[in-house]
Protein backbone atom coordinates (compact mmCIF):
# COMPACT_ATOMS: atom_id res chain seq x y z
CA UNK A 1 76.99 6.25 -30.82
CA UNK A 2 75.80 4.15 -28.02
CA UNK A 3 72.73 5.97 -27.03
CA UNK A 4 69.39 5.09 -28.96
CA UNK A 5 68.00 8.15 -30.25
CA UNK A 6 64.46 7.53 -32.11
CA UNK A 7 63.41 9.93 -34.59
CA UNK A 8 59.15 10.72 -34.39
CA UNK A 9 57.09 10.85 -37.56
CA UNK A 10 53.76 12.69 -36.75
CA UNK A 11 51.57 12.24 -39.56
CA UNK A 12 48.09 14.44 -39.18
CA UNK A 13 45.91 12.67 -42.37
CA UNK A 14 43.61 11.60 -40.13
CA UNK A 15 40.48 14.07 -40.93
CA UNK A 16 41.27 13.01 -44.73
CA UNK A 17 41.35 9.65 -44.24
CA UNK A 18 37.54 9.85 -42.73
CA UNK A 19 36.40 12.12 -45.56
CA UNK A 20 37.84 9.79 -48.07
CA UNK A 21 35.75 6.54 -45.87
CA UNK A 22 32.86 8.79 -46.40
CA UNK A 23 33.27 9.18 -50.04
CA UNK A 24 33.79 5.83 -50.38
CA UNK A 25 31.14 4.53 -48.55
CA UNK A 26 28.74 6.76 -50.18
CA UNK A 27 30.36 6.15 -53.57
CA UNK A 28 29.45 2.22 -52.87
CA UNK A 29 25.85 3.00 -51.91
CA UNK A 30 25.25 4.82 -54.56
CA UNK A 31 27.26 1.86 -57.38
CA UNK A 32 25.29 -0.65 -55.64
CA UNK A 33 21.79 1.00 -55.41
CA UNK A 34 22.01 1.14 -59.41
CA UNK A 35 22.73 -2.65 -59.64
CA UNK A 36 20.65 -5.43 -60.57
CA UNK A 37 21.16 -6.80 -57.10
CA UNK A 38 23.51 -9.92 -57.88
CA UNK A 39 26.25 -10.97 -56.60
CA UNK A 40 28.72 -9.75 -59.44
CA UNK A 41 26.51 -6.47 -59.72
CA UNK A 42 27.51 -5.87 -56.13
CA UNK A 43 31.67 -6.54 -56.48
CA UNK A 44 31.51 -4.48 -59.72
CA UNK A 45 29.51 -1.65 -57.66
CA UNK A 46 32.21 -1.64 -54.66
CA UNK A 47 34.88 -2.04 -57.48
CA UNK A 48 33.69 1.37 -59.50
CA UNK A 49 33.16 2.99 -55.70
CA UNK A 50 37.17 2.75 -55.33
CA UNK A 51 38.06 4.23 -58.76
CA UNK A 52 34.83 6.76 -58.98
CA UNK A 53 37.37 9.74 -58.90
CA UNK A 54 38.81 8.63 -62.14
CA UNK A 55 34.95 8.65 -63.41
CA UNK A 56 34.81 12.20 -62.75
CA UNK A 57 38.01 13.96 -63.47
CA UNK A 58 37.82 11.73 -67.40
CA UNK A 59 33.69 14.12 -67.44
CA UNK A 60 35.22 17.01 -66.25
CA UNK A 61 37.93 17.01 -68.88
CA UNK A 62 35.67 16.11 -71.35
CA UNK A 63 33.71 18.80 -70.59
CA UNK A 64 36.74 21.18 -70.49
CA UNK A 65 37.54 20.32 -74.05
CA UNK A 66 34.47 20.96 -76.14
């Protein structure tokens, strides 16, 4: 038990993590170009940019049920 042995973790999420910055940038321009422009108009438009999936499965479910 005296020799180090390290254990390696690859993770390969990279390519997801950039799609999901790209949805969430575009998400924000998009929450933010429908804004009035203030200040609070912008934190609530990067606020519904992070939870904009929830937006969409809650319509698509709604839609699934009529």
């Amino acid at each position: 038990m005296g020799r180090s042995e390290r254990a390696g973790v690859v993770v390969r999420d990279g390519p997801w993590g950039f799609v999901f910055l790209l949805a969430y940038i575009g998400a924000a321009v998009y929450f933010i170009s429908t804004s009035d422009g203030s200040f609070w108009g912008v934190i609530l438009g990067l606020l519904q940019a992070v939870v904009w999936p929830a937006y969409v499965i809650y319509h698509v479910l709604l839609a699934l049920s009529v």
